[in-house]
C-alpha atoms as a PDB file:
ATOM      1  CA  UNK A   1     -48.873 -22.369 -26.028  1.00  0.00           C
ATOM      2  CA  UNK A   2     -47.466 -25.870 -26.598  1.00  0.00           C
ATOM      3  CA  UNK A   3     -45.866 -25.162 -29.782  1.00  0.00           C
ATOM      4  CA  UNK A   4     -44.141 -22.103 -27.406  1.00  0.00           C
ATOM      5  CA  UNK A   5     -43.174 -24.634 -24.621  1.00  0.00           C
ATOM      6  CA  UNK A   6     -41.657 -26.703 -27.484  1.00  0.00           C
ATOM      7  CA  UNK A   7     -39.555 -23.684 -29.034  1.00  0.00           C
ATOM      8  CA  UNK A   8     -38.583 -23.128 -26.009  1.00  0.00           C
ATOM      9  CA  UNK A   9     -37.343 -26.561 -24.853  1.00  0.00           C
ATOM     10  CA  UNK A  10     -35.585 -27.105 -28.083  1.00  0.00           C
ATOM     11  CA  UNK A  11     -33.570 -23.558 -27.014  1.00  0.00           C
ATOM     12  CA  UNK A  12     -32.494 -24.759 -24.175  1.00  0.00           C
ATOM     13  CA  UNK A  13     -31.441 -27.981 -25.195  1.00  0.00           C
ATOM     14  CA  UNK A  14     -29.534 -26.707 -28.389  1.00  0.00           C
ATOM     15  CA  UNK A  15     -27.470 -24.334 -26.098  1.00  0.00           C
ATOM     16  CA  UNK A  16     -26.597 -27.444 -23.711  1.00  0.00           C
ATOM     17  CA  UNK A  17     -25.573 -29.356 -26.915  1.00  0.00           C
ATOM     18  CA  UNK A  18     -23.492 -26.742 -28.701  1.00  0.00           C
ATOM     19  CA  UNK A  19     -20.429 -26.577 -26.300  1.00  0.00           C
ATOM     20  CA  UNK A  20     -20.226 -30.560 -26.413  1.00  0.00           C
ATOM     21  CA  UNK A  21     -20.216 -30.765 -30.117  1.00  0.00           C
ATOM     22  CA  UNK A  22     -17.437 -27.829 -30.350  1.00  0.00           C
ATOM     23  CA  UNK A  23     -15.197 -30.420 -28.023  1.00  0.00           C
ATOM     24  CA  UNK A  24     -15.682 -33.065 -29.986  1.00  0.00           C
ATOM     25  CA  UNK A  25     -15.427 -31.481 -33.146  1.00  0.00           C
ATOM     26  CA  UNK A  26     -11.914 -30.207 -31.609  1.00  0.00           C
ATOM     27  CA  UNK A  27     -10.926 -33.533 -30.659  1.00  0.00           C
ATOM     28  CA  UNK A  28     -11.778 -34.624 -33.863  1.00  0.00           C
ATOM     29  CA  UNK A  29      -9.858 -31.890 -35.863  1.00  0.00           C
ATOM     30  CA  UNK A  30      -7.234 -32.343 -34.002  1.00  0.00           C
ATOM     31  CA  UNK A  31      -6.926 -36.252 -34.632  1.00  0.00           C
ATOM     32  CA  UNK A  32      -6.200 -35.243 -38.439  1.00  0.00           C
ATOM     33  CA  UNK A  33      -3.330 -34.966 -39.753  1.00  0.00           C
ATOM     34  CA  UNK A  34      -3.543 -31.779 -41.136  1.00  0.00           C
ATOM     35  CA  UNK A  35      -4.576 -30.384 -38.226  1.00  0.00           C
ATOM     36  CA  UNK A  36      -1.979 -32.254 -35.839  1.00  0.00           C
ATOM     37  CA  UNK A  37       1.384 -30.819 -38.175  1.00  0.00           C
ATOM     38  CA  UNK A  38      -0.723 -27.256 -37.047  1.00  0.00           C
ATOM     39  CA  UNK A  39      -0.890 -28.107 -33.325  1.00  0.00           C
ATOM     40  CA  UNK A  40       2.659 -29.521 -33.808  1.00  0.00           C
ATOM     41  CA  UNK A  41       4.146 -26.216 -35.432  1.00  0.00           C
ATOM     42  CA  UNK A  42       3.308 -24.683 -32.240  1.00  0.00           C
ATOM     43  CA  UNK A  43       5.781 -26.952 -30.604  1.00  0.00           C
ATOM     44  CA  UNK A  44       8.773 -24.826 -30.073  1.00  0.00           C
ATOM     45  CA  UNK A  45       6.384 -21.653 -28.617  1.00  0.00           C
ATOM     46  CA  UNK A  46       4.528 -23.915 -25.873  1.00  0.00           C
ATOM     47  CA  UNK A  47       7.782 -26.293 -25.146  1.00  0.00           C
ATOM     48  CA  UNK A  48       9.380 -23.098 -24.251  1.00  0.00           C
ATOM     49  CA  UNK A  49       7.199 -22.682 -21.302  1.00  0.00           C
ATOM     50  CA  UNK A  50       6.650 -26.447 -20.475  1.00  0.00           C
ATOM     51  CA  UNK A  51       9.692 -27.387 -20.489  1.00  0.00           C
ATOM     52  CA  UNK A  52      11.083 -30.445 -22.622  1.00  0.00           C
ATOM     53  CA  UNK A  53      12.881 -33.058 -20.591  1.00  0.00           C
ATOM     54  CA  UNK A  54      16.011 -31.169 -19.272  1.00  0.00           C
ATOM     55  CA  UNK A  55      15.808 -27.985 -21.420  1.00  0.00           C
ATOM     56  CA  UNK A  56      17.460 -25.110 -19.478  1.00  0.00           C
ATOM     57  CA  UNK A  57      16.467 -22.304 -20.936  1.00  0.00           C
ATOM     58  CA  UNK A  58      13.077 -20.370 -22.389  1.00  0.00           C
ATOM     59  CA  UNK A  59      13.696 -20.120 -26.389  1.00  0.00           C
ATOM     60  CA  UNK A  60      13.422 -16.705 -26.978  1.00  0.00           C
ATOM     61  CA  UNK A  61      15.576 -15.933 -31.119  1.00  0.00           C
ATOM     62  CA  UNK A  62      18.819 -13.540 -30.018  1.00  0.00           C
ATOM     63  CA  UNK A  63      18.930 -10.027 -31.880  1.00  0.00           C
ATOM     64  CA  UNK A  64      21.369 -10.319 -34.770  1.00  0.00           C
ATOM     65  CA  UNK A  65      23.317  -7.482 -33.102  1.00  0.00           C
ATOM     66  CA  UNK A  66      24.241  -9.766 -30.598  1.00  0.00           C
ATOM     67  CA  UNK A  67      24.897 -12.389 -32.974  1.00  0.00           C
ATOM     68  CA  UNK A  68      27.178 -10.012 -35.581  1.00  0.00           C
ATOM     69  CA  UNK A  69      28.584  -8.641 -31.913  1.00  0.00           C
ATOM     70  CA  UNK A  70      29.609 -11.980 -31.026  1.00  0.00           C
ATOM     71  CA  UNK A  71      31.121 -13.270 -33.899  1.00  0.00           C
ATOM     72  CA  UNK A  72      33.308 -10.106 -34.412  1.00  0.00           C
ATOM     73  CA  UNK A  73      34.540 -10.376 -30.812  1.00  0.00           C
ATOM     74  CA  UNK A  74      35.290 -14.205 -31.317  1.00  0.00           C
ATOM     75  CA  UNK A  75      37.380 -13.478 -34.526  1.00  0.00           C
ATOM     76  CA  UNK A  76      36.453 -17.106 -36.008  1.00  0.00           C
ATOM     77  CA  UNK A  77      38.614 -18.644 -38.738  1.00  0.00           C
ATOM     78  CA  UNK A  78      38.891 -22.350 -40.613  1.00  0.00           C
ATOM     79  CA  UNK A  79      40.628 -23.821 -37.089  1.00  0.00           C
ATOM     80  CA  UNK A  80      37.764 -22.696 -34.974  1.00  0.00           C
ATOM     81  CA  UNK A  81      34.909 -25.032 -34.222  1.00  0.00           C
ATOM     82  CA  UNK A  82      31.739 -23.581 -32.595  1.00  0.00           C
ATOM     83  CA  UNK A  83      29.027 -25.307 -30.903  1.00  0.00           C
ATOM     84  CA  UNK A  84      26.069 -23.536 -30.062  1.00  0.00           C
ATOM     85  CA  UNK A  85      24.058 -25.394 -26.814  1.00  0.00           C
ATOM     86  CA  UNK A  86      20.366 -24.677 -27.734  1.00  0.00           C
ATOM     87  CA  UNK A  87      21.180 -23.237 -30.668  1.00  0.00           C
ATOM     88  CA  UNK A  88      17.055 -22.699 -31.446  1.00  0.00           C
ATOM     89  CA  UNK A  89      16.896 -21.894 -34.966  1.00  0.00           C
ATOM     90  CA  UNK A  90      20.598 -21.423 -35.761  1.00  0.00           C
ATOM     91  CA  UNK A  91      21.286 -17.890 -36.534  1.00  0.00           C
ATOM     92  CA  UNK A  92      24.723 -18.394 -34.129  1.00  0.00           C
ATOM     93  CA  UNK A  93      26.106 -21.626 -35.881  1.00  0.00           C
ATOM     94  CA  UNK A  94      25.228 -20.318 -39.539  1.00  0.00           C
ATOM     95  CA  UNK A  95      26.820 -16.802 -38.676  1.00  0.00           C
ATOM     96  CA  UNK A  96      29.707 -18.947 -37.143  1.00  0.00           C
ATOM     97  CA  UNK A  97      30.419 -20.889 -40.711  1.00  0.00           C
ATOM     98  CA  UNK A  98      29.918 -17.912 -42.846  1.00  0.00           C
ATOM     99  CA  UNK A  99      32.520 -16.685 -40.574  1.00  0.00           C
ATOM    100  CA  UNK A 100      34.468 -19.610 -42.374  1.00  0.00           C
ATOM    101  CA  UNK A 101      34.407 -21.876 -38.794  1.00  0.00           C
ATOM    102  CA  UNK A 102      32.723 -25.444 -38.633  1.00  0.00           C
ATOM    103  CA  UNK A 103      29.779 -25.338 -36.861  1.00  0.00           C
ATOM    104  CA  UNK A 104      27.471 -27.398 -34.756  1.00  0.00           C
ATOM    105  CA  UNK A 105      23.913 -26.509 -33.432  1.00  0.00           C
ATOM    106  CA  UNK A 106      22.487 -28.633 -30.264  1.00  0.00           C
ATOM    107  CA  UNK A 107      18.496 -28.715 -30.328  1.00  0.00           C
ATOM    108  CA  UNK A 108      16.062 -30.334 -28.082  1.00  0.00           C
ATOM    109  CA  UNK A 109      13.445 -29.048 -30.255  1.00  0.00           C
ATOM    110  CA  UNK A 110      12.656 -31.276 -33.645  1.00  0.00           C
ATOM    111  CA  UNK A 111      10.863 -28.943 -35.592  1.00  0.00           C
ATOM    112  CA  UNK A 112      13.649 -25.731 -34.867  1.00  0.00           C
ATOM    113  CA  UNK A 113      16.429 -28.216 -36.146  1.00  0.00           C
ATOM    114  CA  UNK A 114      14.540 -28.640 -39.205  1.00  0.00           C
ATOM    115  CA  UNK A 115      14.080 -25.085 -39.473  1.00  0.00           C
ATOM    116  CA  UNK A 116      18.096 -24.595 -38.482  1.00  0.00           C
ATOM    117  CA  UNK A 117      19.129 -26.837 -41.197  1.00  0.00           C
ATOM    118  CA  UNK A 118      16.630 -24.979 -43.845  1.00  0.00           C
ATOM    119  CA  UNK A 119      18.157 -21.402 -42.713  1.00  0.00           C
ATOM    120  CA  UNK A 120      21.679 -23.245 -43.048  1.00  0.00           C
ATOM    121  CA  UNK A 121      20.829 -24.248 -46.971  1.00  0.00           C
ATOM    122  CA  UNK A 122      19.859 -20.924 -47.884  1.00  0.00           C
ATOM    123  CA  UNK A 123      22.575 -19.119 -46.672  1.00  0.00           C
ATOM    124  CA  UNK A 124      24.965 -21.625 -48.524  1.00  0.00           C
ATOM    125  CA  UNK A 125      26.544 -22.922 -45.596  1.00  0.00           C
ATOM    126  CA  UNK A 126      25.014 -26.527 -44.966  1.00  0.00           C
ATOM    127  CA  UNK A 127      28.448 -27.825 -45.822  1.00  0.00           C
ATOM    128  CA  UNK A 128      29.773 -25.790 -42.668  1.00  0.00           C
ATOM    129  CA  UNK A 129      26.584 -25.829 -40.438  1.00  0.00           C
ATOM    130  CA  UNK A 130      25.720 -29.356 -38.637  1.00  0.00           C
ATOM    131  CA  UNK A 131      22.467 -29.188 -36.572  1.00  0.00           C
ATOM    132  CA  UNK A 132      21.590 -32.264 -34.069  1.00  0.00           C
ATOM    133  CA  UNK A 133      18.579 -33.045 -32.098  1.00  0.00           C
ATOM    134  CA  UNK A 134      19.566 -34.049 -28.657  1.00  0.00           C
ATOM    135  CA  UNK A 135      20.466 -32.628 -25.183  1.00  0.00           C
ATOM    136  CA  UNK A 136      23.918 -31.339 -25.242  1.00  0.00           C
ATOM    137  CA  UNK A 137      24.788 -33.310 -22.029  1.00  0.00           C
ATOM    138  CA  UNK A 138      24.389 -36.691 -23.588  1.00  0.00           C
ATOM    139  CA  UNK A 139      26.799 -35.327 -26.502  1.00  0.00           C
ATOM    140  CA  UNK A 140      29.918 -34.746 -24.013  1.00  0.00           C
ATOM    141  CA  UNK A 141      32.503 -35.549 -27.317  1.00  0.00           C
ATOM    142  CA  UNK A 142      31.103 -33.163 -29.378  1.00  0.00           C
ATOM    143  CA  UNK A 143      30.934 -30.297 -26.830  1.00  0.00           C
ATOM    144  CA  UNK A 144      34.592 -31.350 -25.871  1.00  0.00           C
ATOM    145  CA  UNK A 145      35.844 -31.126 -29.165  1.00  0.00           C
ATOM    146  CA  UNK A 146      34.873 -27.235 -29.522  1.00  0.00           C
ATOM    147  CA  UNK A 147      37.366 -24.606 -29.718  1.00  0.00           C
ATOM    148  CA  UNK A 148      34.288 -21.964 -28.996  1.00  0.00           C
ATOM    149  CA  UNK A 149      31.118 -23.229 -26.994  1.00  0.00           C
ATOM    150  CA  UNK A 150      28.153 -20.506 -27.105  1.00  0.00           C
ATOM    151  CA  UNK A 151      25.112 -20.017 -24.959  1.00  0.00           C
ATOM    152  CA  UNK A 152      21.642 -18.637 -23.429  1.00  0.00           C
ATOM    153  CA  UNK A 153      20.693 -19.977 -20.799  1.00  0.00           C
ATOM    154  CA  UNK A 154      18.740 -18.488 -17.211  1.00  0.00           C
ATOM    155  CA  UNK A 155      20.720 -18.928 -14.236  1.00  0.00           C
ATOM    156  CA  UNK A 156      19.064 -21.800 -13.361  1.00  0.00           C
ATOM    157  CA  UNK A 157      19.621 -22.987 -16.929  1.00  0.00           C
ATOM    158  CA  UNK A 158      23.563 -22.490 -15.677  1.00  0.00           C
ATOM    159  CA  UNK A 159      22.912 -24.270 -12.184  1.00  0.00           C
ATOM    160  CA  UNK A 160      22.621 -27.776 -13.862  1.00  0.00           C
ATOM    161  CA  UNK A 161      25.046 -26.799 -17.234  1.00  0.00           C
ATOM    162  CA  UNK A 162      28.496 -25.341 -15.417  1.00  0.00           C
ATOM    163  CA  UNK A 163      29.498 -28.630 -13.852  1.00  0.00           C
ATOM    164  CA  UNK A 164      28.602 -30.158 -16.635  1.00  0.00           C
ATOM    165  CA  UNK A 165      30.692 -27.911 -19.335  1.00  0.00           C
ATOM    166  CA  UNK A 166      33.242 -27.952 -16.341  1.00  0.00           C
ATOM    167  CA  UNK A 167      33.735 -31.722 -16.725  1.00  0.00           C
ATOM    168  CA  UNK A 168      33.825 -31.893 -20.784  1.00  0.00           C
ATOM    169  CA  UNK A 169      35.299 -28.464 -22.121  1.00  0.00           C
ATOM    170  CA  UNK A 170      39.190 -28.758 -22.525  1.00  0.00           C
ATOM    171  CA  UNK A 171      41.471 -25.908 -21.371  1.00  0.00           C
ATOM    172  CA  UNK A 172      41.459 -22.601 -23.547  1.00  0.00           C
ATOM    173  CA  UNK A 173      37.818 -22.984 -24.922  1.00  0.00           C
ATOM    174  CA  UNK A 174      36.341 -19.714 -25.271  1.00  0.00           C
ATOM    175  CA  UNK A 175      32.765 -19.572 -23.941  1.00  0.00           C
ATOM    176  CA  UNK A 176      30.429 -17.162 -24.793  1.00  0.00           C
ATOM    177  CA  UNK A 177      27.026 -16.354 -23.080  1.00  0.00           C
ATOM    178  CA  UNK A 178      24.895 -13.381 -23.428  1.00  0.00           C
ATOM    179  CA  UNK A 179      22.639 -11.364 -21.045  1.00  0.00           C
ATOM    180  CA  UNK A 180      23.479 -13.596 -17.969  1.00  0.00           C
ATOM    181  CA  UNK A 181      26.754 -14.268 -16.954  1.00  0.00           C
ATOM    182  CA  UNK A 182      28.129 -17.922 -16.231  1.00  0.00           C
ATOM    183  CA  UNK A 183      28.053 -18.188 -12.048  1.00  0.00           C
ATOM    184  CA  UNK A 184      31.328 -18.651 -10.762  1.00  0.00           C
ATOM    185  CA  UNK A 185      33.307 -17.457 -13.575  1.00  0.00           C
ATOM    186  CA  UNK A 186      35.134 -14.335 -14.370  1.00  0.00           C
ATOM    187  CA  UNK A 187      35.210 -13.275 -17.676  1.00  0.00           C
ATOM    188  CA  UNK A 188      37.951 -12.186 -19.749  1.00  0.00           C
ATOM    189  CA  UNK A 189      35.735  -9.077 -22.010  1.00  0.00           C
ATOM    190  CA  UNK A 190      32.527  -8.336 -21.118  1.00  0.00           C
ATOM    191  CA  UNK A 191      30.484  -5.866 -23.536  1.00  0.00           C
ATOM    192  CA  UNK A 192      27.240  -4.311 -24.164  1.00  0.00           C
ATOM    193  CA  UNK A 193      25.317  -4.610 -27.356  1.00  0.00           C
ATOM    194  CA  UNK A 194      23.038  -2.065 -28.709  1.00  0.00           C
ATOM    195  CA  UNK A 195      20.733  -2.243 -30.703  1.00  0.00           C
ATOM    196  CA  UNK A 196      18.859   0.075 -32.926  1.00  0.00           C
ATOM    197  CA  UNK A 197      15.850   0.135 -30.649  1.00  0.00           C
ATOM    198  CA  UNK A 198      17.651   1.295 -27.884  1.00  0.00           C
ATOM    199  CA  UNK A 199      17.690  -1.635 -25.959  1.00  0.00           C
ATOM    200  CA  UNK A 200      21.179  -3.262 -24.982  1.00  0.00           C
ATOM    201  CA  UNK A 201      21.857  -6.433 -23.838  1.00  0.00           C
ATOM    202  CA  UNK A 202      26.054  -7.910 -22.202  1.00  0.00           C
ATOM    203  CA  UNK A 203      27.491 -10.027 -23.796  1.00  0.00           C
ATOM    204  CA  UNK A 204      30.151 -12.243 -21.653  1.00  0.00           C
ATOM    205  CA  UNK A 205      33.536 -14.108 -23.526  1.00  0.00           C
ATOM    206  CA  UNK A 206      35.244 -16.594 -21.213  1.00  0.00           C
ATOM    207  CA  UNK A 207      38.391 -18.644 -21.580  1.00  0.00           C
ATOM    208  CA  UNK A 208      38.265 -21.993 -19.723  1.00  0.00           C
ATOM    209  CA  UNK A 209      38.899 -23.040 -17.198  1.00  0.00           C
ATOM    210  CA  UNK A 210      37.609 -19.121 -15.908  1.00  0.00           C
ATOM    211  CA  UNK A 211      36.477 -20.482 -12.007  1.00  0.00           C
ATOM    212  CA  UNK A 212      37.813 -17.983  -9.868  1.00  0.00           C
ATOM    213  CA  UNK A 213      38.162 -18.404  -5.912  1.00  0.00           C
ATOM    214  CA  UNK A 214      36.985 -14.617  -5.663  1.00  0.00           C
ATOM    215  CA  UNK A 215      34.126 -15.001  -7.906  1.00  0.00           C
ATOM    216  CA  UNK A 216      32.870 -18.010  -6.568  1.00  0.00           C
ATOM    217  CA  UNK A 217      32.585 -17.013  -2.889  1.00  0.00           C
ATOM    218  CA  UNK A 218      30.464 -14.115  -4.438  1.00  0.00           C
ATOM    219  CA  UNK A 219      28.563 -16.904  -6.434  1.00  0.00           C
ATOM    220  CA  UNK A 220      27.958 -18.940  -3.165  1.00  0.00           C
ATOM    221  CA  UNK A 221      30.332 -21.753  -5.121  1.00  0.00           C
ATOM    222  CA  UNK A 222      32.971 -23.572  -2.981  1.00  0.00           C
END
């Protein structure tokens, strides 16, 4: 009887232990540093729904229909120089240089830089392709010195970036933003991109300064 009482016991208290000694063997694991360069590859996938600092936008790779769309409809050459705001991991700005333009990719997140400049090497354009980590509205000289400026944003990505670009970009930048349009302006083409799936998705080319009085009383701009 005792010896049941004491199976018993020691049951219950090995289930009570188990779930604290999985914590702190997390905690643990996680203090290591192979484990932390794990937890830290995740970055980009969790920052995209936390938010880092003042990202404006979920990062979410474009199709490369969209991307060969949009390079064929900017007709890029050795004058042209693109900059790509959140340019994730690059696909735009090394497309853009293979295109024979100088290109720049802005990137909040550190570990899709790395993995821009890595994608840039292997298609043989790291001499073309420039990828810095930073938010594109401390960089206003670089952003200014574009001939094309290219972007994803949300619209509420484009709440806090149009005044912004409206401020820096000089006159007869092309701008070019895909699935949502930029608020406010009116577009000079506006396309749709399909894809083999099926699915489509508009892309948007702008020549700045594109505010329009029409479009902005639509927007609810003054």
């Amino acid at each position: 009887m005792r010896r049941r009482l004491f199976v018993a016991g020691a049951a219950r208290f090995a289930s009570a232990l188990l779930p604290m000694l999985a914590v702190a063997a997390a905690v643990f694991a996680l203090s290591s540093p192979s484990c932390a360069r794990a937890v830290r590859s995740l970055d980009p996938m969790l920052d995209s729904w936390r938010g880092v600092g003042r990202s404006l936008s979920v990062y979410e790779p474009s199709r490369m229909e969209v991307v060969d769309a949009v390079i064929g409809l900017l007709a890029l050459g050795p004058r042209d120089t693109l900059v790509d705001i959140g340019s994730g991991d690059g696909r735009f700005v090394v497309a853009a240089a293979r295109a024979g333009a100088e290109a720049v990719g802005i990137e909040r997140q550190e570990p899709l830089v790395a993995r821009s400049r890595d994608n840039a090497r292997m298609a043989g354009v790291g001499s073309r392709a420039r990828f810095v980590h930073a938010d594109a509205m401390t960089l206003p000289s670089v952003v200014s010195r574009a001939t094309v400026v290219t972007v994803f944003l949300t619209p509420e990505g484009f709440e806090v970036l149009v005044p912004w670009m409206e401020s820096v970009l000089e006159p007869g930048t092309r701008v070019v933003s895909h699935t949502w349009p930029v608020p406010g302006w009116r577009p000079l083409r506006a396309v749709l991109v399909a894809g083999a799936d099926g699915r489509t998705w508009p892309v948007y080319l702008y020549r700045f300064p594109a505010a329009d009085a029409y479009v902005r009383g639509v927007h609810g701009g003054t």
